[in-house]
Protein backbone atom coordinates (compact mmCIF):
# COMPACT_ATOMS: atom_id res chain seq x y z
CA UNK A 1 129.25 80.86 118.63
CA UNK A 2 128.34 77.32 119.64
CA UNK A 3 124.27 78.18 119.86
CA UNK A 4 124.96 79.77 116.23
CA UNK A 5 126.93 76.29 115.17
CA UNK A 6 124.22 74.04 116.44
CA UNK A 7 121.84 75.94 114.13
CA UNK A 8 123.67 75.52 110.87
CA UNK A 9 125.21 79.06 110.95
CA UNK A 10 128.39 79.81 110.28
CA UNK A 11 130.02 82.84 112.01
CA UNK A 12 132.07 85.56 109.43
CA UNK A 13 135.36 84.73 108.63
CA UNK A 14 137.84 87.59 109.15
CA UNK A 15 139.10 87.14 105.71
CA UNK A 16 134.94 87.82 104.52
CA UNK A 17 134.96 90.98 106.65
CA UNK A 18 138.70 92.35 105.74
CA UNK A 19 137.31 92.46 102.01
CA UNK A 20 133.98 93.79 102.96
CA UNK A 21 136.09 97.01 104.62
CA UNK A 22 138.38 97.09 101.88
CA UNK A 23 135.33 97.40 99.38
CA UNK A 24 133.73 99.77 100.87
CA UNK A 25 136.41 102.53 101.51
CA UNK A 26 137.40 101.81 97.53
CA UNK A 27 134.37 103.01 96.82
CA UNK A 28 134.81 105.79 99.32
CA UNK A 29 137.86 107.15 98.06
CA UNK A 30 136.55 106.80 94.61
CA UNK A 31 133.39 109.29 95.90
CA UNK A 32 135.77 111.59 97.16
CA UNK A 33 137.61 111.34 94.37
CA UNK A 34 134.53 112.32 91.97
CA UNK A 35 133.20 115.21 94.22
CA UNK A 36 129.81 113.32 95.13
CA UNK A 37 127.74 114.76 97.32
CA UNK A 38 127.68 113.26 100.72
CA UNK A 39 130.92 111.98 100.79
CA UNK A 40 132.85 114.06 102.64
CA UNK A 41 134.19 112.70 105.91
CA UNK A 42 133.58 109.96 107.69
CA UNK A 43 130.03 110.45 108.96
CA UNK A 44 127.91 107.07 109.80
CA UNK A 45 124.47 109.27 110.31
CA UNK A 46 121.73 107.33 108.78
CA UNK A 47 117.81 107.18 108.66
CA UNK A 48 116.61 104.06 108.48
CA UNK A 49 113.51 103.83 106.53
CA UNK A 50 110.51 101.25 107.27
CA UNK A 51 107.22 100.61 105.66
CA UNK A 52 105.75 103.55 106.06
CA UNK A 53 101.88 104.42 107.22
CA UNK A 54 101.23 106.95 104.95
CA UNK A 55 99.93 105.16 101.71
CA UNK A 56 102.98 104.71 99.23
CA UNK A 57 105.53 106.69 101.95
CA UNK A 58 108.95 105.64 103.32
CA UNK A 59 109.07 107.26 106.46
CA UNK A 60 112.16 108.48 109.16
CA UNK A 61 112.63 105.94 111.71
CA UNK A 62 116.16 107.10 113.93
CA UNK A 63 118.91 104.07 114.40
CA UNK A 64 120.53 104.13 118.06
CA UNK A 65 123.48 103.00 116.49
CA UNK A 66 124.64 106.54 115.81
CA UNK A 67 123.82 110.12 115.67
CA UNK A 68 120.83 110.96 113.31
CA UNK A 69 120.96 113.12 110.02
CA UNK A 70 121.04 116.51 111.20
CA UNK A 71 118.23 119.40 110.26
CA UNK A 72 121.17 121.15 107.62
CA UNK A 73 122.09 117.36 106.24
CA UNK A 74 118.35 116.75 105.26
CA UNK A 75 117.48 120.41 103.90
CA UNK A 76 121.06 119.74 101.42
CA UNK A 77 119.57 116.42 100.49
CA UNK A 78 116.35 117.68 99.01
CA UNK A 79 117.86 120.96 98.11
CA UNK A 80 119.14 121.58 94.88
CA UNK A 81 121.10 118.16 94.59
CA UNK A 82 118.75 116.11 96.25
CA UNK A 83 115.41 116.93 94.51
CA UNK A 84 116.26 117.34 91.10
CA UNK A 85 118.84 114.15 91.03
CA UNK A 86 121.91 116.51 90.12
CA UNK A 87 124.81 115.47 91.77
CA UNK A 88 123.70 111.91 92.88
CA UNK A 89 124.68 108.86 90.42
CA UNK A 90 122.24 107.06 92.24
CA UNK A 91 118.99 109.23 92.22
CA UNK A 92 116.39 108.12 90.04
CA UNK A 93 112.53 109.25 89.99
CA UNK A 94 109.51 107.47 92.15
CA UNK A 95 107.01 105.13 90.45
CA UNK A 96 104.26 106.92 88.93
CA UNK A 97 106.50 110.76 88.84
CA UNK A 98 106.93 110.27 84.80
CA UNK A 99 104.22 111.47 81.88
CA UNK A 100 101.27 109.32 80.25
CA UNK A 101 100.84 108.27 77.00
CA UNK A 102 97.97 110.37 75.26
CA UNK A 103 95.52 106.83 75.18
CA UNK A 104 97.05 105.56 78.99
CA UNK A 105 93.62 104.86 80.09
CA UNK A 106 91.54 104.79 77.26
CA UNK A 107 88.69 102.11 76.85
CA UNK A 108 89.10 99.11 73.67
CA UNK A 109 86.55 96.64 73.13
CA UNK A 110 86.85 93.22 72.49
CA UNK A 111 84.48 90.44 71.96
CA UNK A 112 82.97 87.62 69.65
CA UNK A 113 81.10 87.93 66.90
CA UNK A 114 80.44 84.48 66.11
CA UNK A 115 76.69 84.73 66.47
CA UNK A 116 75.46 81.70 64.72
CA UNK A 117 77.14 79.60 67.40
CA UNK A 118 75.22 81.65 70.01
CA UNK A 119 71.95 80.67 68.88
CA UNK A 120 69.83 79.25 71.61
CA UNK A 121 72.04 80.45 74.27
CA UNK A 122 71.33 82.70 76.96
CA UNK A 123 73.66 84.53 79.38
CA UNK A 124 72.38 86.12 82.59
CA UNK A 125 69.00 85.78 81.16
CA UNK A 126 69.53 87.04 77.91
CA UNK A 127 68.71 85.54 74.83
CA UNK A 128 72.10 85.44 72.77
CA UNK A 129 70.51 84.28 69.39
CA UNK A 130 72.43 86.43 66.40
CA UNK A 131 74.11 88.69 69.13
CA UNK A 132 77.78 89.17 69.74
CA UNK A 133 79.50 89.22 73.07
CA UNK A 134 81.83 92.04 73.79
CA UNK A 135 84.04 93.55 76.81
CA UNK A 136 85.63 96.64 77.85
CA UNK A 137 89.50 96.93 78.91
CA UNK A 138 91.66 99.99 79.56
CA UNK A 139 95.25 100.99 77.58
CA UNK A 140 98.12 100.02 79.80
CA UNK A 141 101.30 100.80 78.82
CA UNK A 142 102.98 98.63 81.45
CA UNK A 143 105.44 101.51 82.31
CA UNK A 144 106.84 101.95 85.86
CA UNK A 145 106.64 105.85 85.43
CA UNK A 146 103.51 106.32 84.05
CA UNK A 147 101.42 107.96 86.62
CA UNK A 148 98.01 106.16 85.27
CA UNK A 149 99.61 102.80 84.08
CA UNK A 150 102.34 101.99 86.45
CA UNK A 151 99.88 99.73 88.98
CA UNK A 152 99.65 96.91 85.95
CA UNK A 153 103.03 97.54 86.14
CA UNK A 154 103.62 96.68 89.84
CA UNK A 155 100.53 94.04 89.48
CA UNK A 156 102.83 91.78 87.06
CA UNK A 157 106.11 92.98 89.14
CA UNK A 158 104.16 91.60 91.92
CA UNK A 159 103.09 88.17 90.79
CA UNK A 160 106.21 86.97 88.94
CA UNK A 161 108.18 87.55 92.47
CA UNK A 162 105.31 86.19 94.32
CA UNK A 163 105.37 82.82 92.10
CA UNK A 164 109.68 82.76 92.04
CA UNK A 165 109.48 83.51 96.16
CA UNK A 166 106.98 80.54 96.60
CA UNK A 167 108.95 77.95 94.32
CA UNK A 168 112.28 78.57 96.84
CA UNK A 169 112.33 75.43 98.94
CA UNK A 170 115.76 74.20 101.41
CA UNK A 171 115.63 70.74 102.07
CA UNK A 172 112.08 70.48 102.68
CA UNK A 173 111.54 73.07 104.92
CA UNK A 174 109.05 75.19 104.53
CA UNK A 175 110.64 78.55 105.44
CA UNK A 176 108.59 81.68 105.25
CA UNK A 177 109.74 85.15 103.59
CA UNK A 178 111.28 88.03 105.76
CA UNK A 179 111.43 91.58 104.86
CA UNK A 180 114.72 93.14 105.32
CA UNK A 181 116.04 97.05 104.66
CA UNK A 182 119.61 97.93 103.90
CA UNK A 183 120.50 101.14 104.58
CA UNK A 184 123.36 103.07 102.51
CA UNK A 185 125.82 104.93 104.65
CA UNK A 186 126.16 108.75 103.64
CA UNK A 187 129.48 108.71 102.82
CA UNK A 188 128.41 106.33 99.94
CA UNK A 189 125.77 108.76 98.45
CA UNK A 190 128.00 109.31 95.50
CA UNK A 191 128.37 105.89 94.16
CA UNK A 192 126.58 104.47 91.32
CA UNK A 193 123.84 101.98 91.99
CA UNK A 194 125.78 99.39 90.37
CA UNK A 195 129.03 99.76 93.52
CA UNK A 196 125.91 100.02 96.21
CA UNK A 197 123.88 96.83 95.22
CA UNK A 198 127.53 94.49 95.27
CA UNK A 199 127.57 96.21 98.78
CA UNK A 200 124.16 95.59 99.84
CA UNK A 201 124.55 91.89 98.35
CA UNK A 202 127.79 91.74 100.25
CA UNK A 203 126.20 93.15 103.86
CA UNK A 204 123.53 90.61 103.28
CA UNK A 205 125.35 87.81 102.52
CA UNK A 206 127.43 88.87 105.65
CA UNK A 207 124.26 88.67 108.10
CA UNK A 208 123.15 84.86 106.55
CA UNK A 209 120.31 85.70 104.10
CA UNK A 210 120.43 83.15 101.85
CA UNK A 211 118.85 84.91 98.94
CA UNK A 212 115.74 87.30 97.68
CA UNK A 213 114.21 89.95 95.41
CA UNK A 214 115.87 93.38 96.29
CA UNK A 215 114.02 96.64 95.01
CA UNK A 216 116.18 99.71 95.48
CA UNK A 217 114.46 102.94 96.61
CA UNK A 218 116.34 106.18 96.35
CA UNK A 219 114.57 108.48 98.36
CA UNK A 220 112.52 109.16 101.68
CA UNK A 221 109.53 111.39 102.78
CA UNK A 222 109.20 113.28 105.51
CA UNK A 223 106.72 116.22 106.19
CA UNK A 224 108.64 118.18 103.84
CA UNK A 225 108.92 116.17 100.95
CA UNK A 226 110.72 113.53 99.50
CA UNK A 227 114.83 113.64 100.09
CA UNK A 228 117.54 111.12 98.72
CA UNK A 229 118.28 108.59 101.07
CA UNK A 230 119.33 105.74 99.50
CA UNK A 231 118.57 102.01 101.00
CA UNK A 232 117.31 98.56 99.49
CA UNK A 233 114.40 96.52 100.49
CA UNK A 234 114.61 92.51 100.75
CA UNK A 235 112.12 89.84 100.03
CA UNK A 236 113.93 86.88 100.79
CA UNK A 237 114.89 83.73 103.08
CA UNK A 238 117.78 83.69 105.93
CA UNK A 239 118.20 83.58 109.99
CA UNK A 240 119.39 86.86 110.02
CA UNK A 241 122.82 87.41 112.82
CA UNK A 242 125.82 89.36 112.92
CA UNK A 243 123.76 92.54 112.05
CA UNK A 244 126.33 94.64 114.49
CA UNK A 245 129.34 93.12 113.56
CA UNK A 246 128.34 94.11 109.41
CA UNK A 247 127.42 97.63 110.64
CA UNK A 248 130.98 98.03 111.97
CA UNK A 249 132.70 96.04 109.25
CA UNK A 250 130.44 97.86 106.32
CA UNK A 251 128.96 100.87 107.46
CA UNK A 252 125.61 99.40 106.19
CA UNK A 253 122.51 98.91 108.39
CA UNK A 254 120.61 95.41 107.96
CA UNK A 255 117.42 95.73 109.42
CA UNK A 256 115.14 92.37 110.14
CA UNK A 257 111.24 93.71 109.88
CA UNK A 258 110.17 90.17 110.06
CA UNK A 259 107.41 88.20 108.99
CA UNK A 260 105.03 89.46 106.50
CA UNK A 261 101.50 89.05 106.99
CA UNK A 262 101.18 89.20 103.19
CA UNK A 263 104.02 88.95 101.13
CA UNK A 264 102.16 89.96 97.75
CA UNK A 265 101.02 92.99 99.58
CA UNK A 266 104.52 94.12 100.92
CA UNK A 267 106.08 93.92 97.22
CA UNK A 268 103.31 95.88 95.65
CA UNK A 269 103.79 98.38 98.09
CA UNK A 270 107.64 98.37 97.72
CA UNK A 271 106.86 98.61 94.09
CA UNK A 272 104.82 101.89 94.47
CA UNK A 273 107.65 104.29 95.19
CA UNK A 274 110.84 102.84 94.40
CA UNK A 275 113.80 104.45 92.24
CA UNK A 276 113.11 103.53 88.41
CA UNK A 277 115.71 104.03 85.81
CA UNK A 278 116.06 103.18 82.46
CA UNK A 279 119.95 101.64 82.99
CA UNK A 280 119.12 99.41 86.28
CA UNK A 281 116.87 97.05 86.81
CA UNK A 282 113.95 97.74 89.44
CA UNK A 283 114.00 94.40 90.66
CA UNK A 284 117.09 92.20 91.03
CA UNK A 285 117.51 88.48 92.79
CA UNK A 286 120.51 87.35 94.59
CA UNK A 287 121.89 84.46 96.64
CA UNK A 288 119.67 80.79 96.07
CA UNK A 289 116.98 82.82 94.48
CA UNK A 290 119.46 84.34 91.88
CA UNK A 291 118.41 83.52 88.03
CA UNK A 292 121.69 80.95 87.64
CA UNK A 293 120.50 79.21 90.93
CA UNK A 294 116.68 78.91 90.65
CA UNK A 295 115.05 78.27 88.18
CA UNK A 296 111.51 79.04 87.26
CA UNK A 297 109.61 78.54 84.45
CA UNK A 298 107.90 81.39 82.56
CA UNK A 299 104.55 81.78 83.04
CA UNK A 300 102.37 81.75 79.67
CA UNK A 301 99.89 84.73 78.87
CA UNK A 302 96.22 83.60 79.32
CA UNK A 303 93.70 84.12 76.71
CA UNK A 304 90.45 85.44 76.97
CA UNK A 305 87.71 83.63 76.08
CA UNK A 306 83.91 83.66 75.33
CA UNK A 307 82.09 82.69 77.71
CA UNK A 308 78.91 81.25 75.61
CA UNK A 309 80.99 79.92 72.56
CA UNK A 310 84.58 79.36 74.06
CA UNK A 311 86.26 81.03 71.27
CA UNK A 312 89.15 83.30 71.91
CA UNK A 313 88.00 87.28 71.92
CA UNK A 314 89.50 89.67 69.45
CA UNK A 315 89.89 93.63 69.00
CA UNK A 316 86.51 95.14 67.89
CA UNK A 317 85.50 98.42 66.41
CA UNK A 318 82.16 100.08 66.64
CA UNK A 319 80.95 100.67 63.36
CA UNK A 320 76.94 101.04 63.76
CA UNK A 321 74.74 103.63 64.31
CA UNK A 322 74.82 106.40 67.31
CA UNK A 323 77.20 106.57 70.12
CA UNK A 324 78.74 102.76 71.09
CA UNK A 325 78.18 101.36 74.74
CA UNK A 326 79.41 103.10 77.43
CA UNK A 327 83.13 102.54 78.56
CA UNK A 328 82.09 101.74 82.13
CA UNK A 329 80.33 98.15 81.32
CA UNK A 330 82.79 95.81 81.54
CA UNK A 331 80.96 92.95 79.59
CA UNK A 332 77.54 93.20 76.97
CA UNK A 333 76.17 92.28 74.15
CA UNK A 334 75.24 93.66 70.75
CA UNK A 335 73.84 92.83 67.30
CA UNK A 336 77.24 91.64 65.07
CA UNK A 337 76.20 93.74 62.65
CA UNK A 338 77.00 96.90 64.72
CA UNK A 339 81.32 95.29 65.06
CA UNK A 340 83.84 94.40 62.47
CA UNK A 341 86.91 92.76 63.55
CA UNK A 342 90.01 95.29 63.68
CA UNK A 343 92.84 92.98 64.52
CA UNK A 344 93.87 89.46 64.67
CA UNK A 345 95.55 89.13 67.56
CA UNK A 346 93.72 87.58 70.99
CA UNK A 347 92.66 89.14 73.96
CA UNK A 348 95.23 88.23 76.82
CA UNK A 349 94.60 88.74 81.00
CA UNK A 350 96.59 91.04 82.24
């Protein structure tokens, strides 16, 4: 206790851990109560899932700090309650397992047509006199579970934690991010999202993180397939302690993966195959990085711009002669007359 006071951390109260026990069997009883699946007894077998090898994968990595999941367990997880989300509250599909949009994907031009302020300019070694400049961009829809749009999904997911994560600062340190996994015990598996986030927030609250995005993941792969397992994954700040003394308390494994290498990479790959819902949130922030706590401001849209003219690019539509320029250049130029303006609206970086 006195190396842990002469760092500025505080050991657990007993009062902190008599509630955290008293929270979690509520919830217990109240699985029980509703017939989840998973519930039953008093079994503390968990897999504890890391960042997997396999592109886009949680994997099965065994705790020591009891028995593992059992063959039968696993093959009734992805069985018929498992796999198609019946009987679990907190089941939700992957990123990318929804349907497209029929124009997810499909090119739209933009560009400039103000040619007479081109005149006399050249671009790459073009002469730009009466000619337009115009640009190719893809239909996103921005949505989690589309399976062609959801990586500008995770791309903006990505950068407003990145920017919120970097504008954290305690007392002048300059403290690096740590990736952490909570793991949900099984007897938990019928609770709603909503109960197993307060105990995840309570667990790591419990082991001195002092805040961080949390994306919640509801299943795991093996070399069968993907099962529910439920478990959170931390981007956040803390010295993380007590892990033992929450697992007994809680049920709920804290595991410290460390240091990232890079932190923009480890969210985007969280991002690619965590539990989306329409009722939850993917992402949530808690502790000193919590909305009420920090405060960041919002990030305005970029335009595009020309790049002879500096005039902001609008929607085009092809309205000349033959077939228009192929999809796959991303920037060109045409003859104005061969455009007409379809929208007034600007062309924003996404």
């Amino acid at each position: 206790m006195s190396s842990q006071l002469s760092q500025g951390i505080l050991p657990i109260s007993q009062s902190t851990l008599l509630k955290h026990q008293k929270r979690v069997r509520f919830i217990a009883s109240n699985c029980d109560n509703r017939g989840g699946v998973g519930c039953e007894g008093s079994s503390q077998s968990i897999v504890q899932g890391g960042e997997g090898v396999r592109g886009g994968e949680c994997t099965d990595e065994k705790i020591d700090v009891d028995d593992s999941v059992g063959k039968e367990d696993l093959e009734f997880q992805r069985g018929v309650f498992g796999s198609r989300g019946n009987g679990f509250l907190a089941d939700f599909p992957i990123t990318g397992s929804g349907e497209a949009y029929g124009d997810c994907g499909d090119y739209f031009t933009v560009g400039c047509l103000n040619g007479e302020a081109h005149n006399g300019s050249n671009l790459d070694g073009v002469d730009m006199t009466s000619n337009g400049y115009f640009e190719h961009h893809r239909k996103t829809c921005h949505r989690a579970l589309c399976p062609i749009c959801w990586e500008s999904w995770a791309n903006r997911e990505k950068d407003k934690a990145s920017r919120r994560l970097s504008r954290f600062v305690l007392k002048g340190r300059d403290l690096k991010p740590i990736h952490l996994t909570v793991s949900v015990p099984r007897r938990l598996y019928g609770a709603t999202l909503s109960e197993l986030r307060k105990q995840a927030y309570l667990s790591l609250k419990s082991v001195h993180c002092l805040g961080g995005m949390v994306i919640y993941h509801s299943k795991r792969k093996d070399k069968v397939g993907w099962y529910f397992s439920p478990h959170f994954h931390i981007i956040g700040y803390g010295w993380i302690v007590d892990v033992r003394k929450n697992y007994f308390a809680s049920g709920f494994i804290v595991k410290n993966i460390g240091i990232r290498k890079t932190v923009e990479g480890t969210i985007w790959y969280q991002l690619s195959h965590c539990g989306i819902s329409s009722h939850h949130h993917t992402v949530t922030w808690f502790g000193a990085l919590s909305y009420n706590k920090l405060k960041v401001p919002k990030e305005l849209r970029k335009k595009r711009f020309c790049p002879i003219c500096k005039e902001p690019l609008f929607r085009m539509m092809y309205v000349g002669r033959g077939d228009p320029p192929a999809g796959d250049l991303p920037s060109f130029f045409d003859s104005c007359d061969n455009w007409i303006q379809t929208r007034r609206d600007f062309c924003y970086d996404d």
